[in-house]
N, C-alpha and C. Protein backbone atom coordinates (compact mmCIF):
# COMPACT_ATOMS: atom_id res chain seq x y z
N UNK A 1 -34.40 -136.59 -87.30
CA UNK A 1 -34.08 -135.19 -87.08
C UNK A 1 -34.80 -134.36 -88.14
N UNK A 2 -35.87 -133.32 -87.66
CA UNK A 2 -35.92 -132.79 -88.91
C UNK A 2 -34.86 -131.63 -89.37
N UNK A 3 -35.70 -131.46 -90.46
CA UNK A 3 -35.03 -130.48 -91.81
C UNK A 3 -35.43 -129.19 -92.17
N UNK A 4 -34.64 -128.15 -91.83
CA UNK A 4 -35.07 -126.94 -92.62
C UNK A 4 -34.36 -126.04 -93.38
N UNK A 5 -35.30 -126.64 -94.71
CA UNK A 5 -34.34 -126.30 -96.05
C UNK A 5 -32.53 -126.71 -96.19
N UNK A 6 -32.96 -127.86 -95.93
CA UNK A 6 -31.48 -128.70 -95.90
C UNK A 6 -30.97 -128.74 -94.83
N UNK A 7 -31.20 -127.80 -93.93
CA UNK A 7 -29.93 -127.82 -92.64
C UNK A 7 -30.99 -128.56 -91.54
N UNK A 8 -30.16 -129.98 -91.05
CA UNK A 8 -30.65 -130.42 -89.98
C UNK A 8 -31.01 -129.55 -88.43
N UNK A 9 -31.87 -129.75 -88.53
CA UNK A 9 -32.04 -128.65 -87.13
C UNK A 9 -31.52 -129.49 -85.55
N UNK A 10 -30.86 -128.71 -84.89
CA UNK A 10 -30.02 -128.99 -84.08
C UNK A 10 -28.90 -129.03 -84.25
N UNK A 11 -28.16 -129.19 -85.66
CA UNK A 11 -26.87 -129.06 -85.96
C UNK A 11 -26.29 -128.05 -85.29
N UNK A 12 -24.97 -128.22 -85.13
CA UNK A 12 -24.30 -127.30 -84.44
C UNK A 12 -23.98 -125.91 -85.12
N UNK A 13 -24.31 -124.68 -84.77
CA UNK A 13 -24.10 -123.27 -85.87
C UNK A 13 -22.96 -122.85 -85.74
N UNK A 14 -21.53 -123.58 -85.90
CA UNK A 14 -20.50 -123.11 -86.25
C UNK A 14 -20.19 -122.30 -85.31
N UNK A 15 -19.03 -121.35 -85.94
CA UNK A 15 -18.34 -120.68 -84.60
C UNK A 15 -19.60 -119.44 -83.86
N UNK A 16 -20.40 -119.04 -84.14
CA UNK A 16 -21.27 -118.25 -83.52
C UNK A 16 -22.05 -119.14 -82.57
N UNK A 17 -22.14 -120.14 -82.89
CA UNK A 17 -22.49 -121.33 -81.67
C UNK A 17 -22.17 -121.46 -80.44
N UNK A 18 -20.70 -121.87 -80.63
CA UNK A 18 -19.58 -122.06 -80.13
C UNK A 18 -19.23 -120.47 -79.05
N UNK A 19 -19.40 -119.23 -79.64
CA UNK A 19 -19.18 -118.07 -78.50
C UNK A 19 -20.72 -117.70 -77.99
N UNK A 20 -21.70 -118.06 -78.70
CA UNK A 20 -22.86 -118.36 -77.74
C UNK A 20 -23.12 -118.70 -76.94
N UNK A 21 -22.66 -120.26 -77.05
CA UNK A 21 -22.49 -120.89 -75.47
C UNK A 21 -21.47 -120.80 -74.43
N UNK A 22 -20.21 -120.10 -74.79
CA UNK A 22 -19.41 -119.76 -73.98
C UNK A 22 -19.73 -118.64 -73.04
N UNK A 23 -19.99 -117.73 -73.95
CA UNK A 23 -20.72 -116.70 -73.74
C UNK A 23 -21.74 -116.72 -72.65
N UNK A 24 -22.84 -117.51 -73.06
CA UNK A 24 -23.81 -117.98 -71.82
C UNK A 24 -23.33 -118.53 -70.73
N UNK A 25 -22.40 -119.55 -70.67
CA UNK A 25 -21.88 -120.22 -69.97
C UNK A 25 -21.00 -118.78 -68.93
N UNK A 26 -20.62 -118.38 -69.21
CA UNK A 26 -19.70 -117.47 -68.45
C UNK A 26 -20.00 -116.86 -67.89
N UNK A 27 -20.97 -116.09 -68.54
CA UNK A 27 -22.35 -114.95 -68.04
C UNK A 27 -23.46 -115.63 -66.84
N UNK A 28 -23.16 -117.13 -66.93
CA UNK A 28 -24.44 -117.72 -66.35
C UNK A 28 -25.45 -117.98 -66.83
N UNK A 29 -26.83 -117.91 -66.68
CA UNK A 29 -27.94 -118.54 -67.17
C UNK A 29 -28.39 -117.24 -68.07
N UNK A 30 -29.07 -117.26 -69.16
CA UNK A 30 -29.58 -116.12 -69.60
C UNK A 30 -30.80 -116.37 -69.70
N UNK A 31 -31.57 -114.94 -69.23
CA UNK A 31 -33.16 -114.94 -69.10
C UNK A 31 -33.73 -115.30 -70.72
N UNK A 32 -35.14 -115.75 -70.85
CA UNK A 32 -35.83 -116.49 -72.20
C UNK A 32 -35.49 -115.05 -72.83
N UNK A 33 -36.10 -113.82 -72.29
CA UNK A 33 -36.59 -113.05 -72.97
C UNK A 33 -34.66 -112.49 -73.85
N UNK A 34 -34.07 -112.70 -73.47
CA UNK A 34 -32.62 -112.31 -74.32
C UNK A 34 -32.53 -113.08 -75.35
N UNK A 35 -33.13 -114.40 -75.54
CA UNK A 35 -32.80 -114.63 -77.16
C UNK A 35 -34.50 -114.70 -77.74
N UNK A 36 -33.93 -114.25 -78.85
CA UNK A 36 -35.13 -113.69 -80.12
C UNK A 36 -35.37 -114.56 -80.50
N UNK A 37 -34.66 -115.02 -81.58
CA UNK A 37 -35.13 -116.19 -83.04
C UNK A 37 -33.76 -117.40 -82.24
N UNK A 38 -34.07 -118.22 -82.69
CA UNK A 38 -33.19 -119.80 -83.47
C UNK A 38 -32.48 -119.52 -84.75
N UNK A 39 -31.27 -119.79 -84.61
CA UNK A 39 -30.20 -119.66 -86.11
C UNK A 39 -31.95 -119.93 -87.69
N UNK A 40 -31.93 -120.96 -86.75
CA UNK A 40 -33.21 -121.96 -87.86
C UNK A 40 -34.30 -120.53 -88.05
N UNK A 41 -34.87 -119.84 -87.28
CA UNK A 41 -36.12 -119.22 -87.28
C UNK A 41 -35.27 -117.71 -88.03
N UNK A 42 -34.17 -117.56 -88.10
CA UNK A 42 -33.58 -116.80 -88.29
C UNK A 42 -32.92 -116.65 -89.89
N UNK A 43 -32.82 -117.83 -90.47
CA UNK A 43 -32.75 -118.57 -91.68
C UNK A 43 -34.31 -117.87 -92.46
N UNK A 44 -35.24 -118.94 -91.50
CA UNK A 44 -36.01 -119.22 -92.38
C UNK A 44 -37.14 -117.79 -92.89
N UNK A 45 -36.76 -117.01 -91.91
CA UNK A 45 -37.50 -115.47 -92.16
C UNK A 45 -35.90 -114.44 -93.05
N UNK A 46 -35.08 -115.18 -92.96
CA UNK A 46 -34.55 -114.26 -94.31
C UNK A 46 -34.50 -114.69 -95.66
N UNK A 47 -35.18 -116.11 -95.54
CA UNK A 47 -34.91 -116.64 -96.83
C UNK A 47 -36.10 -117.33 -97.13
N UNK A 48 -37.23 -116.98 -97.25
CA UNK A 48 -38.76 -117.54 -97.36
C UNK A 48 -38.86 -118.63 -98.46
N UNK A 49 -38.45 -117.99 -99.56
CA UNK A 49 -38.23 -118.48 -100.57
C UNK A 49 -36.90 -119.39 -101.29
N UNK A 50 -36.47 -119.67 -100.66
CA UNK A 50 -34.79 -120.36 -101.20
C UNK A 50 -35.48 -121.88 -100.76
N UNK A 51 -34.88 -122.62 -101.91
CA UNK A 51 -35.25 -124.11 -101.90
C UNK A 51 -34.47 -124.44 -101.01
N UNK A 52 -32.99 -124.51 -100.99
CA UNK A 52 -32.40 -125.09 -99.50
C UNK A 52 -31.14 -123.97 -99.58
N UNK A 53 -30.76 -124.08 -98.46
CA UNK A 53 -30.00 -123.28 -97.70
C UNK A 53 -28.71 -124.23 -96.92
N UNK A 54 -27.57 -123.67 -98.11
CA UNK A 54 -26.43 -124.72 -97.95
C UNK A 54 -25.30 -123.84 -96.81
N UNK A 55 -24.85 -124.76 -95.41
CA UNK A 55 -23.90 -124.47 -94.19
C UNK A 55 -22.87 -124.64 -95.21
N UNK A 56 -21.99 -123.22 -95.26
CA UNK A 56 -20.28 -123.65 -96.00
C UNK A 56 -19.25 -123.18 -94.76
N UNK A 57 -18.35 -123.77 -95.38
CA UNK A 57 -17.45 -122.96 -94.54
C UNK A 57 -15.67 -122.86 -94.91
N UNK A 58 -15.43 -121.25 -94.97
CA UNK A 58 -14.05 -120.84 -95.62
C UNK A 58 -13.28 -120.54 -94.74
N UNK A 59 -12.08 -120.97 -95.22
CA UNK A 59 -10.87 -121.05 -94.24
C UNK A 59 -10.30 -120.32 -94.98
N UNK A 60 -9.67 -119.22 -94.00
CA UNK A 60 -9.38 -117.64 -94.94
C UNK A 60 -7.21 -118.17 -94.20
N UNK A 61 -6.56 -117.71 -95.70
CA UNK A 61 -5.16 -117.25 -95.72
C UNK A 61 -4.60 -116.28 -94.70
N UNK A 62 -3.34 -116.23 -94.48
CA UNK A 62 -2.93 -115.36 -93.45
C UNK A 62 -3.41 -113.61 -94.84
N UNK A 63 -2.92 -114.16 -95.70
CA UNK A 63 -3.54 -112.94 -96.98
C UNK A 63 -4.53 -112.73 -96.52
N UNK A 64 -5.27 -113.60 -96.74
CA UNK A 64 -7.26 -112.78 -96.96
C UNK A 64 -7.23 -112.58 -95.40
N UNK A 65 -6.87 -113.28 -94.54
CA UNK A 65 -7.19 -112.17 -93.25
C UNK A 65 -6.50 -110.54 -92.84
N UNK A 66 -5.24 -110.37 -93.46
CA UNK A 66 -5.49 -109.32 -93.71
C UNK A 66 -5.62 -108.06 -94.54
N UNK A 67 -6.68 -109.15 -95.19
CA UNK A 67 -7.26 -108.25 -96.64
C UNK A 67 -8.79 -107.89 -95.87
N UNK A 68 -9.13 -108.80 -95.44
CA UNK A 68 -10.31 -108.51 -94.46
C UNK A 68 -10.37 -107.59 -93.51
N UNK A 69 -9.32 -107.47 -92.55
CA UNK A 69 -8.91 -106.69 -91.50
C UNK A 69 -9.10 -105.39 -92.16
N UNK A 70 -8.13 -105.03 -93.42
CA UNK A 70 -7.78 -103.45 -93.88
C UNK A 70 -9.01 -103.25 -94.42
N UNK A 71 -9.93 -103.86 -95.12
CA UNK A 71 -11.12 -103.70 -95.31
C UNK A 71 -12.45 -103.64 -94.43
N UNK A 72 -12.11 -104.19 -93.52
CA UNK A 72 -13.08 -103.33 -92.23
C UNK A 72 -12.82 -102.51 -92.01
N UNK A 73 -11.62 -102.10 -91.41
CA UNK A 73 -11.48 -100.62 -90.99
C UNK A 73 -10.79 -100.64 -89.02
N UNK A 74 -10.21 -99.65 -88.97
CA UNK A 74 -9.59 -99.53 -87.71
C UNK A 74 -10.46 -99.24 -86.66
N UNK A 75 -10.24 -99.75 -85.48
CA UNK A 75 -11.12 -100.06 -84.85
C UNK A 75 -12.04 -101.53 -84.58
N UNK A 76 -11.76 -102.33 -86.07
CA UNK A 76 -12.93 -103.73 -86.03
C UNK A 76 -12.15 -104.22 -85.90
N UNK A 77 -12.80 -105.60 -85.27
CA UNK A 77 -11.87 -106.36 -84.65
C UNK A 77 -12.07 -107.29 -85.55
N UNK A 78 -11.01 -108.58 -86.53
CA UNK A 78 -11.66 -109.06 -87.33
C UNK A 78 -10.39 -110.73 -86.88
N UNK A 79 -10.27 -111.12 -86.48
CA UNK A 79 -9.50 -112.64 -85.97
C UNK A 79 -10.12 -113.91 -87.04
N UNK A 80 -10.71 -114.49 -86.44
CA UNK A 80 -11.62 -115.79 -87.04
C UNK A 80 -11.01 -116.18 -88.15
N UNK A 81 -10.44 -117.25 -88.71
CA UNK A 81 -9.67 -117.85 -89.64
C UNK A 81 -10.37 -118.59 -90.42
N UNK A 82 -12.05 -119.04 -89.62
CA UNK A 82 -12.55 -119.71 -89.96
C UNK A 82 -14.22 -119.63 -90.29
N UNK A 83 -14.90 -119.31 -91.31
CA UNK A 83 -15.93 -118.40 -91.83
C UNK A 83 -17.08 -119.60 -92.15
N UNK A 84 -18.07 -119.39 -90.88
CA UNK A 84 -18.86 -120.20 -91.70
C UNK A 84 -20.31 -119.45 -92.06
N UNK A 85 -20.66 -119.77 -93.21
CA UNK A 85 -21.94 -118.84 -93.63
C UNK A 85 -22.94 -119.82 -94.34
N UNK A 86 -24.21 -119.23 -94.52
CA UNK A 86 -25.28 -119.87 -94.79
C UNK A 86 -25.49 -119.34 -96.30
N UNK A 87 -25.15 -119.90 -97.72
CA UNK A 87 -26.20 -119.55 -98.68
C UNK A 87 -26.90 -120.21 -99.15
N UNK A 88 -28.39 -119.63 -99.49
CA UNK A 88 -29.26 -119.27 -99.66
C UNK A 88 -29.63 -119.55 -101.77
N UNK A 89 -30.44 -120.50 -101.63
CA UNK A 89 -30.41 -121.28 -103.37
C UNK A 89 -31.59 -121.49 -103.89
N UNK A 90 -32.12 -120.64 -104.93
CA UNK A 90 -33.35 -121.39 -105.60
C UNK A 90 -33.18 -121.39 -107.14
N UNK A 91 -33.71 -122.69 -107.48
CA UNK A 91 -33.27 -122.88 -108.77
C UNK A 91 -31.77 -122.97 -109.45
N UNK A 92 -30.92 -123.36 -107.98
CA UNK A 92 -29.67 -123.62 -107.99
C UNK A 92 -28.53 -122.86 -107.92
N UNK A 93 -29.29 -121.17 -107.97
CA UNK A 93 -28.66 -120.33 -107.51
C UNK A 93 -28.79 -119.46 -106.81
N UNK A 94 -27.58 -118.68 -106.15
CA UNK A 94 -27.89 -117.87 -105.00
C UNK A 94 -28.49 -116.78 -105.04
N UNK A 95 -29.25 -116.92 -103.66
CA UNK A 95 -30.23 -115.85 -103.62
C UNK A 95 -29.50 -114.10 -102.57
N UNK A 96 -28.68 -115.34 -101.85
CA UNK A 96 -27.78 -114.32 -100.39
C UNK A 96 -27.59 -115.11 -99.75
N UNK A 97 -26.85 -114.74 -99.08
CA UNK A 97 -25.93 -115.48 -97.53
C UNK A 97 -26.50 -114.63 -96.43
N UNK A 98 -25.73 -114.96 -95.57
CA UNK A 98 -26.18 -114.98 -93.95
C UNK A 98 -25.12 -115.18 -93.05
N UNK A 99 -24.41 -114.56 -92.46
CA UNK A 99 -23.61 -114.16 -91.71
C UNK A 99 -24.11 -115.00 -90.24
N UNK A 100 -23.63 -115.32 -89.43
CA UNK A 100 -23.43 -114.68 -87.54
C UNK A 100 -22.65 -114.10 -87.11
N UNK A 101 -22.71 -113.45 -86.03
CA UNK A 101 -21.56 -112.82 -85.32
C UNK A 101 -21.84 -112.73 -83.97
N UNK A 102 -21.03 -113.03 -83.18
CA UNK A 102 -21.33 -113.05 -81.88
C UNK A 102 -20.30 -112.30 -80.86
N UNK A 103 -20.89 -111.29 -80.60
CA UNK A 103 -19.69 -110.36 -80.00
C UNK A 103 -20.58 -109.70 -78.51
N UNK A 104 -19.24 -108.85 -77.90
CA UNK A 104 -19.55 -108.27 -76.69
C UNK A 104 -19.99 -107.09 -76.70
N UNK A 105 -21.27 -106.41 -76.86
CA UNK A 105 -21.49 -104.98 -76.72
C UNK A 105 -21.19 -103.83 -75.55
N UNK A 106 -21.24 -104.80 -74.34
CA UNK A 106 -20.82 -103.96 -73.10
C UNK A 106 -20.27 -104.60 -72.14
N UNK A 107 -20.46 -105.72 -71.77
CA UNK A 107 -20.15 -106.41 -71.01
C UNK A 107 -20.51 -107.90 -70.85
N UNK A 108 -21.65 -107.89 -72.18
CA UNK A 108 -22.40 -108.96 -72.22
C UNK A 108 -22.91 -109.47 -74.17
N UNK A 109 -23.09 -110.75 -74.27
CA UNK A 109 -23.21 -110.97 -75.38
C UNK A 109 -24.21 -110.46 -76.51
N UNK A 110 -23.75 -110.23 -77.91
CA UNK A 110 -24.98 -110.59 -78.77
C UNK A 110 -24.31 -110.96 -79.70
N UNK A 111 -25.63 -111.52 -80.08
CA UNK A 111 -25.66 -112.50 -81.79
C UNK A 111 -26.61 -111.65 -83.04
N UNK A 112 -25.98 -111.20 -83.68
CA UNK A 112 -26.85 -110.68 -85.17
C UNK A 112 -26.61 -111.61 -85.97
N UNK A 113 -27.32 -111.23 -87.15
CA UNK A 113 -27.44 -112.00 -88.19
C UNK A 113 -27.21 -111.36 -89.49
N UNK A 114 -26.67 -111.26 -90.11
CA UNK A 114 -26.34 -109.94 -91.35
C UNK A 114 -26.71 -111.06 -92.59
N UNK A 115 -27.73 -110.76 -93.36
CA UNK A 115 -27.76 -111.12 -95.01
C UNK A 115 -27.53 -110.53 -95.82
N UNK A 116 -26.83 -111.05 -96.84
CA UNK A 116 -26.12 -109.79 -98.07
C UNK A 116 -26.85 -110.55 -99.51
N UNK A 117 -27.17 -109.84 -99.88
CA UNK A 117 -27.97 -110.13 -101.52
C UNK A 117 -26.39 -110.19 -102.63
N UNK A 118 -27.11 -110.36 -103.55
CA UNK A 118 -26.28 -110.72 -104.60
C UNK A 118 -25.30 -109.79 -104.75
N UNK A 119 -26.18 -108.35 -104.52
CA UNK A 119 -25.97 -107.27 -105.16
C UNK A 119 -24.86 -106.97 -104.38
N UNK A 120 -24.40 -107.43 -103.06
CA UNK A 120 -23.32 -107.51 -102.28
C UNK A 120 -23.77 -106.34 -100.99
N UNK A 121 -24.83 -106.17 -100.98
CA UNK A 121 -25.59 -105.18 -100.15
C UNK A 121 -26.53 -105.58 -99.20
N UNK A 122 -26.64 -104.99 -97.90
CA UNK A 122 -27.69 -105.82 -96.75
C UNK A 122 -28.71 -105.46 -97.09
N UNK A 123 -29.04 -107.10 -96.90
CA UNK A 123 -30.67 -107.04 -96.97
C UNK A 123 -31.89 -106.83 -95.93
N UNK A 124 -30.64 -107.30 -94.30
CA UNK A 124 -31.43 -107.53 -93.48
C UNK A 124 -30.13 -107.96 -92.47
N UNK A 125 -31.00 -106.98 -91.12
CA UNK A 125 -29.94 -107.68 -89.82
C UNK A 125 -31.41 -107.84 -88.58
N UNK A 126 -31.19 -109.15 -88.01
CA UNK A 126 -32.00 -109.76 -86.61
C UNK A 126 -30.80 -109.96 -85.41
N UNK A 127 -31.54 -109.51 -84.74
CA UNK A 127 -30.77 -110.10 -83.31
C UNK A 127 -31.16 -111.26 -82.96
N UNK A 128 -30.37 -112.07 -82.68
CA UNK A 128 -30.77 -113.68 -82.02
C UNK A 128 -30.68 -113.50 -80.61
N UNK A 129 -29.89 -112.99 -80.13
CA UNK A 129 -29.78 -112.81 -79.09
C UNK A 129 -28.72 -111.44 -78.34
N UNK A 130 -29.63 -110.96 -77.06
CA UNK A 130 -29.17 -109.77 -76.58
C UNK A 130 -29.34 -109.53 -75.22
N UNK A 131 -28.03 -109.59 -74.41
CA UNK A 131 -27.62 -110.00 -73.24
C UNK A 131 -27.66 -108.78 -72.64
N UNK A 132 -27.53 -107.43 -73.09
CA UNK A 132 -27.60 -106.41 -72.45
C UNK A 132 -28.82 -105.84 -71.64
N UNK A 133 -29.18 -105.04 -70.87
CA UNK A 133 -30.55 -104.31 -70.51
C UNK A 133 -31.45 -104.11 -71.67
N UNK A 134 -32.29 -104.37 -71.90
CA UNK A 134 -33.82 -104.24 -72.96
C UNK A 134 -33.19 -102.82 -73.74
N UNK A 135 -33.16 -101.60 -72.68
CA UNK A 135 -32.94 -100.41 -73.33
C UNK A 135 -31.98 -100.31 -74.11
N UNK A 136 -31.16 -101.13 -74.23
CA UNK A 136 -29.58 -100.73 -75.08
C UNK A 136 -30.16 -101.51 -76.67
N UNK A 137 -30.93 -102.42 -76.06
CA UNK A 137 -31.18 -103.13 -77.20
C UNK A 137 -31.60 -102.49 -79.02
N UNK A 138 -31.02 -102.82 -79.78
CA UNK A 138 -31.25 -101.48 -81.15
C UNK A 138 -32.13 -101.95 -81.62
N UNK A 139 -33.17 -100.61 -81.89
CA UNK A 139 -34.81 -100.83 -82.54
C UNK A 139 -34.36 -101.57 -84.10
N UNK A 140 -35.67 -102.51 -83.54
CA UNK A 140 -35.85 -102.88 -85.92
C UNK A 140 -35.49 -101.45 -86.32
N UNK A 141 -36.46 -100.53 -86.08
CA UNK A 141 -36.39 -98.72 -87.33
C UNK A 141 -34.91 -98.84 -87.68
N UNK A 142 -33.95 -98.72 -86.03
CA UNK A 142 -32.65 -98.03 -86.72
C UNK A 142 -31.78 -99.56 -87.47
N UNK A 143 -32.19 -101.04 -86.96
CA UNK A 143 -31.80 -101.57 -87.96
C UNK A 143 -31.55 -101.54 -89.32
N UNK A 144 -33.12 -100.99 -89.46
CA UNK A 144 -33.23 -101.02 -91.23
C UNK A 144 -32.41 -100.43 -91.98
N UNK A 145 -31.89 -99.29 -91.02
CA UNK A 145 -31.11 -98.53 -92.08
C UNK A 145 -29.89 -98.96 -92.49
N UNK A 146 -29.39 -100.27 -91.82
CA UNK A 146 -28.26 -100.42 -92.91
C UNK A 146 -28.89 -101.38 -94.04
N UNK A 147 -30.10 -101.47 -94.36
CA UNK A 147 -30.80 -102.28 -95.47
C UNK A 147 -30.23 -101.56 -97.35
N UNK A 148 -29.49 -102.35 -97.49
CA UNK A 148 -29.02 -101.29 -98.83
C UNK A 148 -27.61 -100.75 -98.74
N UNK A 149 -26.72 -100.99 -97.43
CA UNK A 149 -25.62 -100.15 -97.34
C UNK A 149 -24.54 -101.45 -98.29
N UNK A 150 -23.74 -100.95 -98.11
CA UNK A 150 -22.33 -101.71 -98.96
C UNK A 150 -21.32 -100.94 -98.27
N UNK A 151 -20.03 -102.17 -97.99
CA UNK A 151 -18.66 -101.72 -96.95
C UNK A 151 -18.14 -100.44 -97.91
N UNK A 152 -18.27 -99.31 -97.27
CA UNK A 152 -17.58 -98.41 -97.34
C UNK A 152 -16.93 -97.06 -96.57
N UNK A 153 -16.98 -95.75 -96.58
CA UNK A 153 -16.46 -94.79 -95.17
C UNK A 153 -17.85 -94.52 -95.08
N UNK A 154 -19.22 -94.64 -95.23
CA UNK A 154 -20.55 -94.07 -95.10
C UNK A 154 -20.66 -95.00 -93.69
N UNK A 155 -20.47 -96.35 -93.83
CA UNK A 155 -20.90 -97.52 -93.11
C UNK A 155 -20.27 -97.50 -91.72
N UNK A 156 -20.35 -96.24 -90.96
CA UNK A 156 -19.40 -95.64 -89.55
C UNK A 156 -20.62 -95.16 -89.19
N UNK A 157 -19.95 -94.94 -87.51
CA UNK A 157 -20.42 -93.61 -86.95
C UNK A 157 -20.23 -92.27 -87.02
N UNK A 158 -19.38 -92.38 -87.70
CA UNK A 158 -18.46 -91.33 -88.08
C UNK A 158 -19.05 -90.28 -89.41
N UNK A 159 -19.97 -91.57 -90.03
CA UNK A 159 -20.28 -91.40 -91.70
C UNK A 159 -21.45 -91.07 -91.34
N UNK A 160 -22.79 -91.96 -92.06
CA UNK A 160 -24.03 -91.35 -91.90
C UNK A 160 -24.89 -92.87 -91.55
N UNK A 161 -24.30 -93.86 -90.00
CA UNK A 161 -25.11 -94.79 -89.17
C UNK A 161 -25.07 -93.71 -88.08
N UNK A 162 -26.69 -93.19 -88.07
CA UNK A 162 -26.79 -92.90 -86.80
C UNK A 162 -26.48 -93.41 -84.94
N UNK A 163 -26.16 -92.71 -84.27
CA UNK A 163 -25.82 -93.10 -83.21
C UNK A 163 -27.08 -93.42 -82.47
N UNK A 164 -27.26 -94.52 -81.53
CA UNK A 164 -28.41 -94.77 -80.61
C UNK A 164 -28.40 -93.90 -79.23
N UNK A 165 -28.97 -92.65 -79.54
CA UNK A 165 -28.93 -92.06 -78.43
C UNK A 165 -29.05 -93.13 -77.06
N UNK A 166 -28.34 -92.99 -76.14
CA UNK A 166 -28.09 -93.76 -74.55
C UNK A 166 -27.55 -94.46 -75.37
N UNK A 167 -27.13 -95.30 -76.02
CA UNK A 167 -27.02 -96.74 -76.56
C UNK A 167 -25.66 -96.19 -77.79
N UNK A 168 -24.69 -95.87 -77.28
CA UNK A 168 -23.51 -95.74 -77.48
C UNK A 168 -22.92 -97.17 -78.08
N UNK A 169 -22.65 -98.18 -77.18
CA UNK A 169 -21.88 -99.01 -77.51
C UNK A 169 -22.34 -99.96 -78.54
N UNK A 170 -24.02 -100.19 -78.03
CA UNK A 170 -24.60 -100.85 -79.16
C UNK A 170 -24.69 -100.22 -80.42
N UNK A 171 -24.72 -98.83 -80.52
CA UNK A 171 -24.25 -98.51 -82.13
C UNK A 171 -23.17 -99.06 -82.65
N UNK A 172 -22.16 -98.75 -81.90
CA UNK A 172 -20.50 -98.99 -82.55
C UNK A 172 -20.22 -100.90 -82.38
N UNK A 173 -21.17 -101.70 -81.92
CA UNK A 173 -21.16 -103.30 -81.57
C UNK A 173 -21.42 -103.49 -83.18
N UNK A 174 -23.40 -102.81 -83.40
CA UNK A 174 -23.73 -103.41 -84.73
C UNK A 174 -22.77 -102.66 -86.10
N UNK A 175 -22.48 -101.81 -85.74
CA UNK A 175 -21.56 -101.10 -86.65
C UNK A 175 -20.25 -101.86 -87.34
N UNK A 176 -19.95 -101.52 -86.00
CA UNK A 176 -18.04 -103.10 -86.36
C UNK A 176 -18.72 -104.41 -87.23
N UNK A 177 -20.03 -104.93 -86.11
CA UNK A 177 -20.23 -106.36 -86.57
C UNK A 177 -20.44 -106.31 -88.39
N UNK A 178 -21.49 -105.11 -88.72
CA UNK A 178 -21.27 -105.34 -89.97
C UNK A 178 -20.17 -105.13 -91.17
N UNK A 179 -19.33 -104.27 -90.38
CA UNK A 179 -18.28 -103.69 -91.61
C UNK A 179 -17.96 -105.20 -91.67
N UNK A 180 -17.24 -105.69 -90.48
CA UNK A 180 -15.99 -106.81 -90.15
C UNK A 180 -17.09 -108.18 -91.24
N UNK A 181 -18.14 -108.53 -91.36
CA UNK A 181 -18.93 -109.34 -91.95
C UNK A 181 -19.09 -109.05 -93.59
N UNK A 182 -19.01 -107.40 -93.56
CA UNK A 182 -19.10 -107.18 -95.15
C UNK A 182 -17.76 -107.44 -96.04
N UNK A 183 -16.91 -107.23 -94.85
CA UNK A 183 -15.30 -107.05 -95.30
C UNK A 183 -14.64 -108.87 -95.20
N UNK A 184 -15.57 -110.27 -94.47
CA UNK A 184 -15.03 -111.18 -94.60
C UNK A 184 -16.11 -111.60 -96.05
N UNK A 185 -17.15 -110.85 -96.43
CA UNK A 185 -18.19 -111.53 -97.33
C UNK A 185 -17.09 -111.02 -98.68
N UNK A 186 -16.84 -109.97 -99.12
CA UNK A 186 -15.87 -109.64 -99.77
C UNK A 186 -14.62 -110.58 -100.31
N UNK A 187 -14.03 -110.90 -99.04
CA UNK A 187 -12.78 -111.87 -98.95
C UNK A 187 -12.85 -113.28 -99.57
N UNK A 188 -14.33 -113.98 -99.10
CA UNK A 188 -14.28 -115.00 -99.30
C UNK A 188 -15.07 -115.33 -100.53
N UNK A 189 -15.69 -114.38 -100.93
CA UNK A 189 -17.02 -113.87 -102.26
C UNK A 189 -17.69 -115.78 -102.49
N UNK A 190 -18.57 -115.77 -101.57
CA UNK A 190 -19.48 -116.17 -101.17
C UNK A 190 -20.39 -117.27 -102.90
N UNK A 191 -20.76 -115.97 -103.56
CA UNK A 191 -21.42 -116.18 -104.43
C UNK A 191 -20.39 -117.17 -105.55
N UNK A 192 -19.75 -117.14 -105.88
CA UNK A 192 -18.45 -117.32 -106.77
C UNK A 192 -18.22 -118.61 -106.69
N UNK A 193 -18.74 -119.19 -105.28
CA UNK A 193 -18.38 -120.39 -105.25
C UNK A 193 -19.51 -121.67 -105.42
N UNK A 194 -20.58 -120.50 -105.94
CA UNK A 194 -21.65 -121.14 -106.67
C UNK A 194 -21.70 -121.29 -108.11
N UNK A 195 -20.82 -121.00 -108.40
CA UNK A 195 -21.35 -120.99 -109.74
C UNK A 195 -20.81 -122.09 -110.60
């Protein structure tokens, strides 16, 4: 089997896996052009540089879930008991993690990918996959802009994430996905358990 940067490729990607294929499965067959990257291709372009890239995974308290919950914010939907994330190691320490999330934007699936730097701030969000019409789909441009944000009242629609003109739901999809990801990266502090 090979290897990239530690993680056997083909391994199973945890619970974003798991509503991937349900997801597909339910929906039926999904066309090539709806998924983007591989968890793996998705890894390996946020983390160029990290010697290996260790699969963890935290099993959050009835506490930290809802320490997570009040820290996303009303409206996100935040369940999952069970957190698995990718960090990211060179020279034995962390560089950032890496999130999945796999949720329903309209009627149909997607998968992002959220990386958070040390600094506890995004570095970077990819779509793996996006089940909706092409057009709903959210440009890299307005991606970028949560590059630098940190969970707070800015990190809304409400605040200053622009809305995707036509593309309503997919604003408020990638929106939730990241509070609810910044607010379990928080909970489970990721880094801490490197050291």
């Amino acid at each position: 089997m090979a290897v990239l940067r530690g993680i056997p490729i083909g391994r199973s990607c945890g619970l974003a896996a798991v509503l991937w294929t349900a997801a597909g499965l339910a929906a039926g067959a999904a066309p090539l052009a709806a998924q983007t990257l591989t968890q793996d291709e998705a890894l390996a372009l946020a983390f160029p540089d990290a010697e290996r890239i260790e699969r963890r995974t935290a099993y959050l308290t009835a506490a930290q879930l809802a320490r997570a919950r009040a820290l996303a914010g009303e409206g996100v939907s935040v369940e999952s008991e069970i957190i698995t994330h990718y960090v990211a190691l060179r020279s034995g320490r962390p560089i950032g993690v890496a999130y999945f999330d796999a949720h329903r934007v309209r009627t149909m699936p997607e998968v992002l990918m959220v990386v958070v730097g040390t600094d506890h701030r995004i570095r970077r969000i990819e779509v793996l996959r996006f089940q909706e019409p092409p057009d709903y789909r959210p440009p890299q441009k307005w991606l970028e802009r949560f590059q630098g944000r940190v969970l707070d009242g800015d990190l809304s629609l409400k605040g200053t994430v622009p809305n995707l003109t036509g593309a309503t739901l997919t604003s408020g999809a990638v929106t939730g996905a990241t509070r609810r990801l910044l607010a379990l990266h928080s909970v489970i502090a990721p880094f801490e358990a490197s050291k």
